[in-house]
Protein backbone atom coordinates (compact mmCIF):
# COMPACT_ATOMS: atom_id res chain seq x y z
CA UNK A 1 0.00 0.00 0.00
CA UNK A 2 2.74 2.38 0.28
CA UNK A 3 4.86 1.69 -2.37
CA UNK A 4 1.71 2.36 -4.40
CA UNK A 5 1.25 5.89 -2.82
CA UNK A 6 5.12 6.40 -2.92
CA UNK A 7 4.25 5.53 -6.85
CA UNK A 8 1.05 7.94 -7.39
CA UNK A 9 3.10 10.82 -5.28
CA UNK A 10 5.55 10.57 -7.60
CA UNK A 11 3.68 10.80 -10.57
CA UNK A 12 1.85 12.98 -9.56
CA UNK A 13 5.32 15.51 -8.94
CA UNK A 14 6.57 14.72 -12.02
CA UNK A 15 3.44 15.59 -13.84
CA UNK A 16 3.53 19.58 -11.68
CA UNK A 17 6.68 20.08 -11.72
CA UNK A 18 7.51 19.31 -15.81
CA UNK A 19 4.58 22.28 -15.89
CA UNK A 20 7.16 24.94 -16.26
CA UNK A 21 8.03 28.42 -17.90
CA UNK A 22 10.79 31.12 -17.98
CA UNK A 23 8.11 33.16 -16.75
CA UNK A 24 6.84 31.04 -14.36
CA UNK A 25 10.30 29.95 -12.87
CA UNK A 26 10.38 33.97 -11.48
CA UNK A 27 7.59 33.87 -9.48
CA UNK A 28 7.56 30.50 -8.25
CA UNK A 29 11.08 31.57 -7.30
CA UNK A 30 9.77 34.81 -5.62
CA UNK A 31 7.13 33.30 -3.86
CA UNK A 32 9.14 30.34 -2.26
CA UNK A 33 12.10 32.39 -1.44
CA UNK A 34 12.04 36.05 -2.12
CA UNK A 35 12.27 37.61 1.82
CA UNK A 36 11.11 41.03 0.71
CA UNK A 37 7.47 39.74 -0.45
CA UNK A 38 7.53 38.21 2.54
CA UNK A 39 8.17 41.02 4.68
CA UNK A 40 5.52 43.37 2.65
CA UNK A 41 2.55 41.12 3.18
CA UNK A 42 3.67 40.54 7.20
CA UNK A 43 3.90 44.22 7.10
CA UNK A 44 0.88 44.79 5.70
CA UNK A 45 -0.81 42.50 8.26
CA UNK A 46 0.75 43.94 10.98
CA UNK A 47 -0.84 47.58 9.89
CA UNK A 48 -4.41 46.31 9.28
CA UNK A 49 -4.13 44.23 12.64
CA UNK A 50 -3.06 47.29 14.34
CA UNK A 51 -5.93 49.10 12.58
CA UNK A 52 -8.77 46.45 13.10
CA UNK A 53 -7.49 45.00 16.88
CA UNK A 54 -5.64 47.81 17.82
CA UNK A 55 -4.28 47.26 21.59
CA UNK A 56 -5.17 43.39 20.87
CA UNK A 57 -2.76 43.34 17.84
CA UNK A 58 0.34 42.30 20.09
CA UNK A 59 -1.36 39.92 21.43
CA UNK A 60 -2.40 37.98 18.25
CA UNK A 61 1.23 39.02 16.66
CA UNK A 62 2.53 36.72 19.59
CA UNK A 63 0.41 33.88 18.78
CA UNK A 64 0.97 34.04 15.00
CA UNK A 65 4.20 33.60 16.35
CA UNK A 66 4.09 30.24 18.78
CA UNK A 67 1.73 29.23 15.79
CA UNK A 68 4.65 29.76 13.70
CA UNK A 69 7.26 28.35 15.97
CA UNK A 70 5.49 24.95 16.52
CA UNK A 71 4.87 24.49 13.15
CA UNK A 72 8.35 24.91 12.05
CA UNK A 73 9.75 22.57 15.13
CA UNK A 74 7.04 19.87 14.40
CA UNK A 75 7.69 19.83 10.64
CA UNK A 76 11.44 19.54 11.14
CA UNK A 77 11.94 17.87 14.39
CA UNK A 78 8.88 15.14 14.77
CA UNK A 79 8.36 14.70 10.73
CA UNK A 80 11.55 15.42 9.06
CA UNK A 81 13.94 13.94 11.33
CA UNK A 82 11.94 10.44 11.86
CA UNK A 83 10.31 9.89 8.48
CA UNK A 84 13.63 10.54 6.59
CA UNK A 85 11.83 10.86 2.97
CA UNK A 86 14.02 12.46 0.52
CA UNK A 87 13.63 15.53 -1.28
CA UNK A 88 12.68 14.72 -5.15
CA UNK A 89 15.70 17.16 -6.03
CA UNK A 90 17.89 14.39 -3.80
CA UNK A 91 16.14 11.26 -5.20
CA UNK A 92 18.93 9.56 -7.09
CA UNK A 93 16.37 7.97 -9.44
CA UNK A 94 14.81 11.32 -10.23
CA UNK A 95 17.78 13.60 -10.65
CA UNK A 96 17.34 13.53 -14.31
CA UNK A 97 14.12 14.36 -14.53
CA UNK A 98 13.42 16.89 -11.81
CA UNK A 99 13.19 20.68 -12.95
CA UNK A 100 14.96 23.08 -10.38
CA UNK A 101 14.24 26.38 -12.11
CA UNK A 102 17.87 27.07 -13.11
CA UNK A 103 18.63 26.61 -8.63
CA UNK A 104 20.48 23.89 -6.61
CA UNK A 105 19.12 21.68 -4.79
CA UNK A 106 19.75 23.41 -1.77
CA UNK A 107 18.12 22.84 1.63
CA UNK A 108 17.82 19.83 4.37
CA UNK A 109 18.30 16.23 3.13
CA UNK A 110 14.24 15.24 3.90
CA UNK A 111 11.13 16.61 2.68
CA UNK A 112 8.43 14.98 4.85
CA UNK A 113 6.48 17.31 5.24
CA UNK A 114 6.64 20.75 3.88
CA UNK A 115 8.12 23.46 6.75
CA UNK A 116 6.93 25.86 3.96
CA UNK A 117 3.96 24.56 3.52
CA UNK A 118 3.14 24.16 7.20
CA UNK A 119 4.53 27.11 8.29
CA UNK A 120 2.51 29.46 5.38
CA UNK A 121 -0.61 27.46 6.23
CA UNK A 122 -0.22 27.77 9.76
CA UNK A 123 0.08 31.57 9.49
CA UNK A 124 -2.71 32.49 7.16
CA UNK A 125 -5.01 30.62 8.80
CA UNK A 126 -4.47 32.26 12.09
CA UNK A 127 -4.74 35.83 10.17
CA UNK A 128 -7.79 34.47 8.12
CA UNK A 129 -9.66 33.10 11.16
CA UNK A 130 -8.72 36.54 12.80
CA UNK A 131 -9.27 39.14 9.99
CA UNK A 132 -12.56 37.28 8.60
CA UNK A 133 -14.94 39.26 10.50
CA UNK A 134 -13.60 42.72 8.72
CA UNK A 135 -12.84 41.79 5.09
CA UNK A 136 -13.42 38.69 2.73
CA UNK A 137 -10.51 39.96 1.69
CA UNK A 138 -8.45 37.59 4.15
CA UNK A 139 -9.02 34.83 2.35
CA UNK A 140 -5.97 36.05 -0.14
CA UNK A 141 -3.76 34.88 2.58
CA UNK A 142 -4.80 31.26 1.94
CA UNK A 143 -4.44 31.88 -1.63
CA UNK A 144 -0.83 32.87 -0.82
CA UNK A 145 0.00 30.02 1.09
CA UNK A 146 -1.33 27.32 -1.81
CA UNK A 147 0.58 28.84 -3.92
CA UNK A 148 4.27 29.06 -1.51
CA UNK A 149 3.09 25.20 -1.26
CA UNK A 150 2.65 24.76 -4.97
CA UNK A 151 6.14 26.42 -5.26
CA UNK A 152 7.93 23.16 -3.34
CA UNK A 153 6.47 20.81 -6.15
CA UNK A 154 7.40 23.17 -8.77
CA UNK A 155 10.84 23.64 -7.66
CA UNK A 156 11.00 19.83 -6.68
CA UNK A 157 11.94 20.75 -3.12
CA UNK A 158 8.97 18.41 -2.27
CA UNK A 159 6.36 15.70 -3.54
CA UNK A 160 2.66 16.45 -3.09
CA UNK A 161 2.16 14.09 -0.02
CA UNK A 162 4.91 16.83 1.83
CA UNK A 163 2.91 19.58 0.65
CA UNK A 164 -0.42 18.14 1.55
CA UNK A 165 0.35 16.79 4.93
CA UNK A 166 2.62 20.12 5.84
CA UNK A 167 -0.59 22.15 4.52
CA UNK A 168 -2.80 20.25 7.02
CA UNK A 169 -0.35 20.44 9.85
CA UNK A 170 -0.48 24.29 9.74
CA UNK A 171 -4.31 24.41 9.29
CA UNK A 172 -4.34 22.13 12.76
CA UNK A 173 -1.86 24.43 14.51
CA UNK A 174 -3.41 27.78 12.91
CA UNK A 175 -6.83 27.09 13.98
CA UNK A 176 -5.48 26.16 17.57
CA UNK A 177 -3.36 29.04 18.46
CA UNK A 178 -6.43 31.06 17.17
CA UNK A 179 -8.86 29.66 19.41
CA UNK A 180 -5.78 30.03 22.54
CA UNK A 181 -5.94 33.70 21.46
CA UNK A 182 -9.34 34.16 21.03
CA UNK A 183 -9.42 32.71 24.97
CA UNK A 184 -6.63 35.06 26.01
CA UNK A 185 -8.67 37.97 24.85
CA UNK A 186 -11.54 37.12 26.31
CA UNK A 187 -9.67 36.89 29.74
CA UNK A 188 -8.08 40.15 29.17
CA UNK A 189 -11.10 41.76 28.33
CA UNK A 190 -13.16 40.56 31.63
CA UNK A 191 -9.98 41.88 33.35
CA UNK A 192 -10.30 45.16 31.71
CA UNK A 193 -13.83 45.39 32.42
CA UNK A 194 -13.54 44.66 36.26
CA UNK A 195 -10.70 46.42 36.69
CA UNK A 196 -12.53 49.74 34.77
CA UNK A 197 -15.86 48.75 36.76
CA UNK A 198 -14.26 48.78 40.35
């Protein structure tokens, strides 16, 4: 049964990632790697939090944080390290066939599961969950993070298995440091109200 997955994950990666461009090579380059974008759209965030939670906005940026910090240990430490699946840009019997985008195959040895993936997932899902109330807009941030996970398979950092199971990782871990947050602000507000009510 899992040498038949193995098999379908692996056609299935060599089907996405032989789906390449010049053009396309650019941005799924920019969107798996380039730091600037990154720091934009977390500093975009960051001002529309401050605008929409205003003194509350610390508060969630902390928890986006932990969110962000277990995802990244769990992915590396509890998957990575135990499963020991290589990378398809490592796979000796895929070498030949894997496009990289004109990059090395730089990074850890093991792809099982997708730190990018997770950690994007786990992210904009705490921000979606969080910013839904003000703006449909939010949901761009899961748009964002399918596509830094579609990135992996196009740049054969990872099969589609790492990508799915990293992408369902940081959902889990997204939605629960949401609801922890969405307890610590209702403690903080009863606080605030007592305190302002004495």
């Amino acid at each position: 049964m899992l040498a038949w997955l193995n098999h379908i994950d692996t056609q299935l990666f060599l089907f996405l990632n032989n789906l390449h461009s010049p053009a396309l090579d650019s941005i799924m380059l920019a969107v798996s790697y380039n730091k600037l974008l990154f720091a934009l759209i977390l500093t975009a965030i960051s001002i529309y939090g401050i605008l929409k939670l205003k003194k509350f906005y610390l508060l969630a940026f902390l928890f986006c944080l932990i969110g962000f910090g277990l995802s990244d240990a769990i992915s590396t430490r509890v998957f990575k390290n135990n499963f020991k699946r290589l990378r398809p840009c490592h796979n000796e019997v895929l070498k030949n066939k894997v496009h990289l985008a004109g990059q090395n195959c730089w990074g850890g040895k093991y792809g099982f599961v997708s730190s990018h993936a997770s950690n994007s997932f786990a992210i904009a899902v705490f921000f979606w969950l969080l910013f839904r109330r003000y703006s449909k807009w939010s949901a761009l941030l899961l748009i964002h993070a399918g596509l830094v996970a579609y990135s992996r398979v196009y740049l054969a950092k990872h099969y589609p298995g790492d990508i799915l199971f990293g992408a369902l990782l940081g959902i889990a871990l997204g939605y629960l440091v949401y609801r922890l947050y969405i307890l610590s602000e209702k403690k903080l507000l009863t606080r605030f109200t007592n305190h302002n009510g004495s």
